[in-house]
Protein backbone atom coordinates (compact mmCIF):
# COMPACT_ATOMS: atom_id res chain seq x y z
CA UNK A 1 0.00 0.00 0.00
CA UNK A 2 1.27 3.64 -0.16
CA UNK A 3 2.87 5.11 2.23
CA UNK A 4 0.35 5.36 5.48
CA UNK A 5 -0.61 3.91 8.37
CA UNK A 6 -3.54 1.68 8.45
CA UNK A 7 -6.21 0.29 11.44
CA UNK A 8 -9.08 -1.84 12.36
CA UNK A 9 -11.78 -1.52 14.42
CA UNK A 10 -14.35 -4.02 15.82
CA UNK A 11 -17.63 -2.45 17.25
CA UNK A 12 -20.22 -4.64 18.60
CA UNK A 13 -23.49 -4.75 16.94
CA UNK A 14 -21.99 -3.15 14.00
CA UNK A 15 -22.08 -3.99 10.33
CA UNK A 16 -18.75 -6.72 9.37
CA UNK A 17 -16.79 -6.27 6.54
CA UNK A 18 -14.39 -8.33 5.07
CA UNK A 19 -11.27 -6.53 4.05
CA UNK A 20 -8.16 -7.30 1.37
CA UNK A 21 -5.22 -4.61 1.77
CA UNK A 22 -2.94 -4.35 -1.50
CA UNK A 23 -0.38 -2.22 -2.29
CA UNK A 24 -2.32 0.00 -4.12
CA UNK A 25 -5.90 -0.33 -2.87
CA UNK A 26 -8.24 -0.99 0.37
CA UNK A 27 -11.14 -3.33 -0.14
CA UNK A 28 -14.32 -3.88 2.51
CA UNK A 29 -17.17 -6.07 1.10
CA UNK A 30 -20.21 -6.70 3.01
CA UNK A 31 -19.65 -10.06 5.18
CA UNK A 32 -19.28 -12.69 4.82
CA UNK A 33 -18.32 -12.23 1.54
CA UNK A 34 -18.17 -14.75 -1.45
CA UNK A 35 -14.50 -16.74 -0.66
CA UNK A 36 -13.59 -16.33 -4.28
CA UNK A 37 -14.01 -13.00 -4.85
CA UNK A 38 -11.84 -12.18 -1.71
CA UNK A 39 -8.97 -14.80 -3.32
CA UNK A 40 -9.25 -12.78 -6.18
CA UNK A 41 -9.10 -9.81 -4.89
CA UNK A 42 -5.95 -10.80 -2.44
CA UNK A 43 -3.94 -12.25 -5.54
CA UNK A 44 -3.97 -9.00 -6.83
CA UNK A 45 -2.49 -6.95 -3.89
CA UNK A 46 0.31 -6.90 -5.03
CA UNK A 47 -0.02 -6.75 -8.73
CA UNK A 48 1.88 -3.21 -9.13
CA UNK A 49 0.43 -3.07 -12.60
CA UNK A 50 -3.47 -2.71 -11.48
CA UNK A 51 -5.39 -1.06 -13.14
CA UNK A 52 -8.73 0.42 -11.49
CA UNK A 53 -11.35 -0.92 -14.02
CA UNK A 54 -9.78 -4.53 -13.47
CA UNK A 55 -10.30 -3.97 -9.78
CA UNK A 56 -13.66 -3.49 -9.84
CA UNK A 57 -14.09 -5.87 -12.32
CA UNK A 58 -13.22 -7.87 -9.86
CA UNK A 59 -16.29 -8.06 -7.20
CA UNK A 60 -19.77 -8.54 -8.55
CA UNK A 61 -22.18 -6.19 -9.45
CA UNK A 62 -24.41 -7.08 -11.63
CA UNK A 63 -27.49 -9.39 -12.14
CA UNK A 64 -25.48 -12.64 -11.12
CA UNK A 65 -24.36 -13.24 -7.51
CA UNK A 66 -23.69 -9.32 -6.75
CA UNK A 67 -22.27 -8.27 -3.85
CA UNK A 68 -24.69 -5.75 -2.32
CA UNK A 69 -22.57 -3.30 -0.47
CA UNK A 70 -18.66 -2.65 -0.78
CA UNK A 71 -15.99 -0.25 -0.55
CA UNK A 72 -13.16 0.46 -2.65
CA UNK A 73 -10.20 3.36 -2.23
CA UNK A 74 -7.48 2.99 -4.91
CA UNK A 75 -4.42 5.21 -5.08
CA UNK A 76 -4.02 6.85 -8.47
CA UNK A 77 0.10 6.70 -8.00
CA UNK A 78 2.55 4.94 -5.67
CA UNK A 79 2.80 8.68 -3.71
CA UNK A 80 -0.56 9.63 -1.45
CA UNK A 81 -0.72 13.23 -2.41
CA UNK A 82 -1.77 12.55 -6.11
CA UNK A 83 -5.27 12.10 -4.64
CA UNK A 84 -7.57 8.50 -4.49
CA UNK A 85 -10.47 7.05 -6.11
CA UNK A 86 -13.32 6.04 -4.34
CA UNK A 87 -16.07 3.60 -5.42
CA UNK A 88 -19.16 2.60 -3.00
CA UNK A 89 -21.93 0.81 -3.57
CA UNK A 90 -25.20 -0.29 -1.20
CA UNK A 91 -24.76 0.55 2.74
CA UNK A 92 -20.79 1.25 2.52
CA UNK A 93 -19.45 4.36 2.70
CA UNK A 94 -16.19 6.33 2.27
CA UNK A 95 -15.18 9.09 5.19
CA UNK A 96 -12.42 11.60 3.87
CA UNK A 97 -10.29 14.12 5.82
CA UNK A 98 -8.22 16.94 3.94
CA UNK A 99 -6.49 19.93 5.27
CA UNK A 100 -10.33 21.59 4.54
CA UNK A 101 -12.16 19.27 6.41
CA UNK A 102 -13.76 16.00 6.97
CA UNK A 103 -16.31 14.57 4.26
CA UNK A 104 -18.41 11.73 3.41
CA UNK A 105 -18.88 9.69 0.07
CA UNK A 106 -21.77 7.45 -0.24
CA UNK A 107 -23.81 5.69 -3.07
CA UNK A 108 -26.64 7.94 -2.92
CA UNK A 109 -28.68 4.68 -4.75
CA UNK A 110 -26.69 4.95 -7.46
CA UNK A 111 -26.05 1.52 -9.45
CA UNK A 112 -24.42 -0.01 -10.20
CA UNK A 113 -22.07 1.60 -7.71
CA UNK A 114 -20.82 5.48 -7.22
CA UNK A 115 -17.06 6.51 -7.96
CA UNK A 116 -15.34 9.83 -7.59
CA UNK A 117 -11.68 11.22 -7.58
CA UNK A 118 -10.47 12.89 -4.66
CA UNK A 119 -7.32 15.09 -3.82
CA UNK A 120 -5.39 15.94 -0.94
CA UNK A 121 -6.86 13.49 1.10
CA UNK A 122 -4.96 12.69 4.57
CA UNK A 123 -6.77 10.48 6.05
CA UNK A 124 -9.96 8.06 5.17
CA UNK A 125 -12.49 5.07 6.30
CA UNK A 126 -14.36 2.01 4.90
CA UNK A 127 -17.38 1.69 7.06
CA UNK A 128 -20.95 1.74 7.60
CA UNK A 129 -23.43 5.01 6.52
CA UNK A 130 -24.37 4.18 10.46
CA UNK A 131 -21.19 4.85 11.85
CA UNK A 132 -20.93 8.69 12.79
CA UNK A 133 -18.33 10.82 10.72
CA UNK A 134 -16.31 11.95 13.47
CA UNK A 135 -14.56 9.17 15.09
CA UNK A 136 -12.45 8.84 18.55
CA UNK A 137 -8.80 9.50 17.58
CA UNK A 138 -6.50 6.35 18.29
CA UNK A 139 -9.69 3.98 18.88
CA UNK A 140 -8.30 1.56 16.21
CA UNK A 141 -5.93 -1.00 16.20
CA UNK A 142 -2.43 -0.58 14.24
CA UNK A 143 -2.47 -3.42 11.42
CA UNK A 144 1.50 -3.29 10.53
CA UNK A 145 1.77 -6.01 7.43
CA UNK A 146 1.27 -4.09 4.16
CA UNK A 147 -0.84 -6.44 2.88
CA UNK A 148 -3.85 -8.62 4.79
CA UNK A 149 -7.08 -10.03 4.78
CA UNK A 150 -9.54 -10.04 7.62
CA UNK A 151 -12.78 -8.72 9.31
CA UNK A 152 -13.68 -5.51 10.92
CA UNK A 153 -16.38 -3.28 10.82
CA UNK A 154 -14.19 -0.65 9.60
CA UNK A 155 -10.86 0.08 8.27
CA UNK A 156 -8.61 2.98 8.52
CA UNK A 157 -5.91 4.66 6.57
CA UNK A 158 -4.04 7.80 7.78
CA UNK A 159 -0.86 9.24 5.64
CA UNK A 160 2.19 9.15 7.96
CA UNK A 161 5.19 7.20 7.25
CA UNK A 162 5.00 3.49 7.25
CA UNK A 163 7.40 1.79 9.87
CA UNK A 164 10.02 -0.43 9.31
CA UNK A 165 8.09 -3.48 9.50
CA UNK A 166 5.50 -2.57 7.19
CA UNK A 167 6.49 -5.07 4.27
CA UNK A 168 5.34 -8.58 4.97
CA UNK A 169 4.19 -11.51 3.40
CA UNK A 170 0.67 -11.60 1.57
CA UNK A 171 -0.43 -14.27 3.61
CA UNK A 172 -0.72 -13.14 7.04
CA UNK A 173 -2.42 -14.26 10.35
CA UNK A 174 -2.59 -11.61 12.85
CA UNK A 175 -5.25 -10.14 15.79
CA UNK A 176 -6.45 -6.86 15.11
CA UNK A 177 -9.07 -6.19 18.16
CA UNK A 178 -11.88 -8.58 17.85
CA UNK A 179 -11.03 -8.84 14.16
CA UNK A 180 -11.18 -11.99 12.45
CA UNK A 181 -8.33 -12.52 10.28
CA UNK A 182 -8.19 -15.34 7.22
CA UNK A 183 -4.89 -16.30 5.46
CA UNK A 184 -5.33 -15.72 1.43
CA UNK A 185 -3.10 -17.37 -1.39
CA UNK A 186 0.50 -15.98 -1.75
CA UNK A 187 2.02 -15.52 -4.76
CA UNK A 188 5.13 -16.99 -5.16
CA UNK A 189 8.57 -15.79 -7.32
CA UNK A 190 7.14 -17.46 -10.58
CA UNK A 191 3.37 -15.57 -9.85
CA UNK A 192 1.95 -19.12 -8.89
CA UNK A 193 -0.56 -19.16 -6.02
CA UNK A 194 0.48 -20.90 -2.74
CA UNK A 195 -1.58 -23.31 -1.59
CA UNK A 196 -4.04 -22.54 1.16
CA UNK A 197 -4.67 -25.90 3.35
CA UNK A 198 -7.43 -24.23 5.52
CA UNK A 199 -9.13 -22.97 2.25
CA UNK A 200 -12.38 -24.61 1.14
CA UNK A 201 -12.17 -26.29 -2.34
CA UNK A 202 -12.52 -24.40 -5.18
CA UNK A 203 -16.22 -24.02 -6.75
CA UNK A 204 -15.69 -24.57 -10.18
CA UNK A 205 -17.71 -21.43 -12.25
CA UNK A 206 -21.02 -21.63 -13.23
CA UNK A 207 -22.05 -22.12 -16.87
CA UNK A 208 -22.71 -18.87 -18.36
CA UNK A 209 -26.25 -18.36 -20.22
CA UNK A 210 -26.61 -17.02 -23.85
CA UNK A 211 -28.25 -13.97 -22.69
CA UNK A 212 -25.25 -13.77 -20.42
CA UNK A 213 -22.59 -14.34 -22.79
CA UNK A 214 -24.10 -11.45 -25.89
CA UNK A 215 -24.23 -9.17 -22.75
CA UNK A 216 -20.39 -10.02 -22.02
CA UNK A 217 -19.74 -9.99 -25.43
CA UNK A 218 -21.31 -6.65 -26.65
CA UNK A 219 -19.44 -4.67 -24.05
CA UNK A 220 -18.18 -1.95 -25.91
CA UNK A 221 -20.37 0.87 -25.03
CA UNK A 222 -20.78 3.76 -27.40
CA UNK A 223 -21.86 7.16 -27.78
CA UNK A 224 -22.58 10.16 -30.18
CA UNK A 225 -21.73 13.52 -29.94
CA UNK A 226 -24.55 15.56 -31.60
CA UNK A 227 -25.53 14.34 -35.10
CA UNK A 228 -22.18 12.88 -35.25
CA UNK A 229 -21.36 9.21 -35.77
CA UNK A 230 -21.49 7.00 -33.32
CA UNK A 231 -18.02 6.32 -31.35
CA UNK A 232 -17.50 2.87 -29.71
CA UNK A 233 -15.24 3.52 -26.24
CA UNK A 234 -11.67 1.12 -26.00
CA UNK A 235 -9.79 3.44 -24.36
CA UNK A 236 -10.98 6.95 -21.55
CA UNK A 237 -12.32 9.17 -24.00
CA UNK A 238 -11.70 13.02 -22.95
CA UNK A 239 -13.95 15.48 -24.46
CA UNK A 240 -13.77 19.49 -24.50
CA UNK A 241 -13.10 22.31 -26.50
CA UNK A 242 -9.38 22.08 -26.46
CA UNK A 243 -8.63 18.37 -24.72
CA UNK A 244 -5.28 17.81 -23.30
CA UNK A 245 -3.77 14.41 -21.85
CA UNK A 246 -2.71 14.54 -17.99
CA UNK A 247 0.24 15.97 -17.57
CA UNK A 248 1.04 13.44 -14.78
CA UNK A 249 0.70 9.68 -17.14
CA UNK A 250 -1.21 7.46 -15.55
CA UNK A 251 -0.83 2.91 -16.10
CA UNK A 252 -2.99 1.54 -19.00
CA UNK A 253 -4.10 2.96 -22.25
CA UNK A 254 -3.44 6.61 -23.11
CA UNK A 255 -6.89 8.34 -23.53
CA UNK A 256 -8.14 9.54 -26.49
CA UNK A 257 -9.13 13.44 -27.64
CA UNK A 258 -12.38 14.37 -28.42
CA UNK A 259 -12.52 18.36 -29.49
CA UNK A 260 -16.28 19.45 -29.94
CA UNK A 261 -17.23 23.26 -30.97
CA UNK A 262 -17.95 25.46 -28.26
CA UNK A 263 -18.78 29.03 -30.01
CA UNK A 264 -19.96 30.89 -26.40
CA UNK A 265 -16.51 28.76 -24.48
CA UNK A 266 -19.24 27.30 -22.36
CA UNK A 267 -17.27 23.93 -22.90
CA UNK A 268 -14.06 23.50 -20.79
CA UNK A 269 -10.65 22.72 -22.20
CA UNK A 270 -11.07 19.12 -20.77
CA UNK A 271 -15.01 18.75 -19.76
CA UNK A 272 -15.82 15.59 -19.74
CA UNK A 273 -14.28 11.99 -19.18
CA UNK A 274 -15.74 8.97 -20.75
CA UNK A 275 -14.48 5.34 -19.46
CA UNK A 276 -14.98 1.94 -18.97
CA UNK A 277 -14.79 0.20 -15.81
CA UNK A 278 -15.24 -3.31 -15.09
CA UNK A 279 -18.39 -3.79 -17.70
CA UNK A 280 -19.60 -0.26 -17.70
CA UNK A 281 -19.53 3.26 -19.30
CA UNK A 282 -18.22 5.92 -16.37
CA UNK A 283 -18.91 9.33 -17.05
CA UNK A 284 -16.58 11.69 -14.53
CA UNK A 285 -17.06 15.93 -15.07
CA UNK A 286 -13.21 17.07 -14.71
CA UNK A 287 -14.00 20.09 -12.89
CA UNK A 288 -15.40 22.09 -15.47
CA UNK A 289 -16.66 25.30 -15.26
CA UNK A 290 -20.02 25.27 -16.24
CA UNK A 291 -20.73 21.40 -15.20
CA UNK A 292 -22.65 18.77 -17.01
CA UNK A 293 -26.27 17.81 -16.90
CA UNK A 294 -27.62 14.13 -16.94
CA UNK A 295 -30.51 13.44 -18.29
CA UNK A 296 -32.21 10.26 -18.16
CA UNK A 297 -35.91 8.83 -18.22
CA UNK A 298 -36.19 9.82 -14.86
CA UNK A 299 -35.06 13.72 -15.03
CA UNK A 300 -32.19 15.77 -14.93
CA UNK A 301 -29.17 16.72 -12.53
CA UNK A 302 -26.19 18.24 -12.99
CA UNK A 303 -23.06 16.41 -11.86
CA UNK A 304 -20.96 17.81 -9.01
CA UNK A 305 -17.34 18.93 -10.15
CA UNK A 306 -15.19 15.61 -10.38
CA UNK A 307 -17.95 13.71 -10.04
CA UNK A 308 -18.23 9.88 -11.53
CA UNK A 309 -21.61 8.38 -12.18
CA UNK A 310 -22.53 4.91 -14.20
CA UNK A 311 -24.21 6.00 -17.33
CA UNK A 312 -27.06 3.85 -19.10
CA UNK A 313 -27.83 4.03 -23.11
CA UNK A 314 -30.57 6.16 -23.78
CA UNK A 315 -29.10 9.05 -21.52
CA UNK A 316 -27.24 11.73 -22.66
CA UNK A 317 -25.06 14.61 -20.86
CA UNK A 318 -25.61 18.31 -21.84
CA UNK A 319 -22.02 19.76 -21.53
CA UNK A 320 -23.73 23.72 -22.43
CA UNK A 321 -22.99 25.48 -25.99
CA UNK A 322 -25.32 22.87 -27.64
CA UNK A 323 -23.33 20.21 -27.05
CA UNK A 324 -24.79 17.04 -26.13
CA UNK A 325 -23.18 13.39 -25.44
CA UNK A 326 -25.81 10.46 -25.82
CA UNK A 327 -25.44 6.65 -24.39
CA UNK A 328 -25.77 4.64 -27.24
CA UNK A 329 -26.38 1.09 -26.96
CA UNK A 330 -22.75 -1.35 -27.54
CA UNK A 331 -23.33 -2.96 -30.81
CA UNK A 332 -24.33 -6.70 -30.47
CA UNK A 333 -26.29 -5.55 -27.29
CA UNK A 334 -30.27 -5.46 -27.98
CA UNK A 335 -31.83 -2.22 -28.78
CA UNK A 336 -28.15 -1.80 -30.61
């Protein structure tokens, strides 16, 4: 994990999570959790390479065994300061302190879950929308392995230097409070999983249905900017007047450009990100000046600055000047 220092806590009568620590992320899915998706999700602790959409990929969330509530922080960079990404879904939620104060993220009933982007941040917790913001300062217990798998019904991160012992194994037993630790699969030198002789046998996958196997294969969302031709999304599509890249160059594909016309400069430089993550289309406003609207069958909002929100074909997103972004259906994908 990046640099910080990270704790448990145990409160009785409280929600349980079930928590994987990597190197680049902090995990905490509603308990108990499927034991496969937490193997999953411990084999990739350490995977220095992870990318955020194959994280999330990673726990359910769809029609077929979905896990109901979950929360996700994943460092954009190796060092804290570039910021984190937060992703919540159901009853979890995601309590951030910066130098301007304490805030909390939560899903809001979004599906199928709610991500955002958030900088500065010194200090964050997985837990419960019951749990008050404001907790009692040195109430958890110090977890000092870097990477570990176990149950609490929250978990902690504060940016302070790690101590010397902070690098250990990725299979770990240790007592954090009343927390319930489980050893995961190591990987060894060669990237092979250790075996695990308290883990239960493997449950071989389930056969996949035809409707479930066009909707797998027809992801591939697209869109359309006005009249224009529709555009199928491969790689984070950036869209503004005058798009630029990030100056800081982030793992995975480099986005592509999108320039639309903006005669009043009601469109920012860089407006509007589209992406996909795990099996969906992520639209995320990049702090733009004048915002962006949703608008779906339901109504219309406009989107906070830096805000991410799941977006469904048939909706579009008003960026101002005119310009307007629809959801198309991915081809293959009925209604296509």
């Amino acid at each position: 994990m990046v640099s910080g220092a990270v704790s448990s806590s145990a409160v009785a009568g409280a929600r349980v999570w079930d928590v994987i620590l990597g190197d680049r992320f902090i995990a905490a899915l509603a308990a108990p959790a499927p034991d496969e998706v937490l193997t999953a999700l411990a084999e990739a602790a350490g995977d220095d390479e992870l990318a955020l959409e194959a994280l999330v990929g990673l726990i359910p969330s769809g029609r077929t065994d979905p896990i109901d509530s979950f929360g996700l922080v994943w460092w954009t960079g190796e060092d804290s300061s570039t910021g984190v990404t937060a992703v919540v879904r159901g009853d979890a939620v995601v309590d951030l302190a910066s130098p301007g104060g304490s805030r909390r993220f939560d899903a809001r009933g979004i599906q199928p879950w709610h991500l955002a982007d958030f900088d500065d941040v010194v200090a964050l917790r997985i837990t419960d929308a019951a749990s008050p913001l404001e907790r009692a300062p040195g109430s958890g217990e110090r977890i000092t392995h870097r990477r570990a798998s176990l149950r609490a019904s929250s978990i902690e991160w504060a940016a302070v230097p790690e101590t010397a012992d902070a690098a250990a194994p990725a299979t770990v037993e240790i007592a954090v409070a009343d927390t319930i630790v489980t050893p995961r699969p190591s990987r060894s030198a060669t990237g092979e999983a250790g075996p695990n002789p308290d883990a239960e046998p493997k449950r071989e996958p389930e056969p996949t249905s035809p409707g479930e196997q066009r909707q797998t294969e027809s992801i591939g969302a697209r869109f359309r900017v006005g009249i224009g031709p529709p555009q199928t999304v491969t790689v984070p599509v950036l869209i503004g007047r005058r798009p630029v890249k990030p100056r800081i160059g982030a793992s995975g594909p480099q986005p592509e450009l999108l320039t639309v016309s903006s005669p009043g400069a009601v469109v920012s430089g860089t407006h509007l990100e589209l992406r996909i993550v795990g099996s969906r289309l992520v639209a995320t406003d990049l702090h733009s000046t004048n915002g962006t609207v949703l608008r779906t069958g339901s109504g219309a909002r406009r989107l906070r600055a830096g805000e991410s929100i799941v977006v469904l074909p048939g909706s579009s997103l008003d960026l101002g000047d005119g310009t307007i972004v629809e959801i198309l259906f991915a081809l293959g994908a009925p209604g296509a």
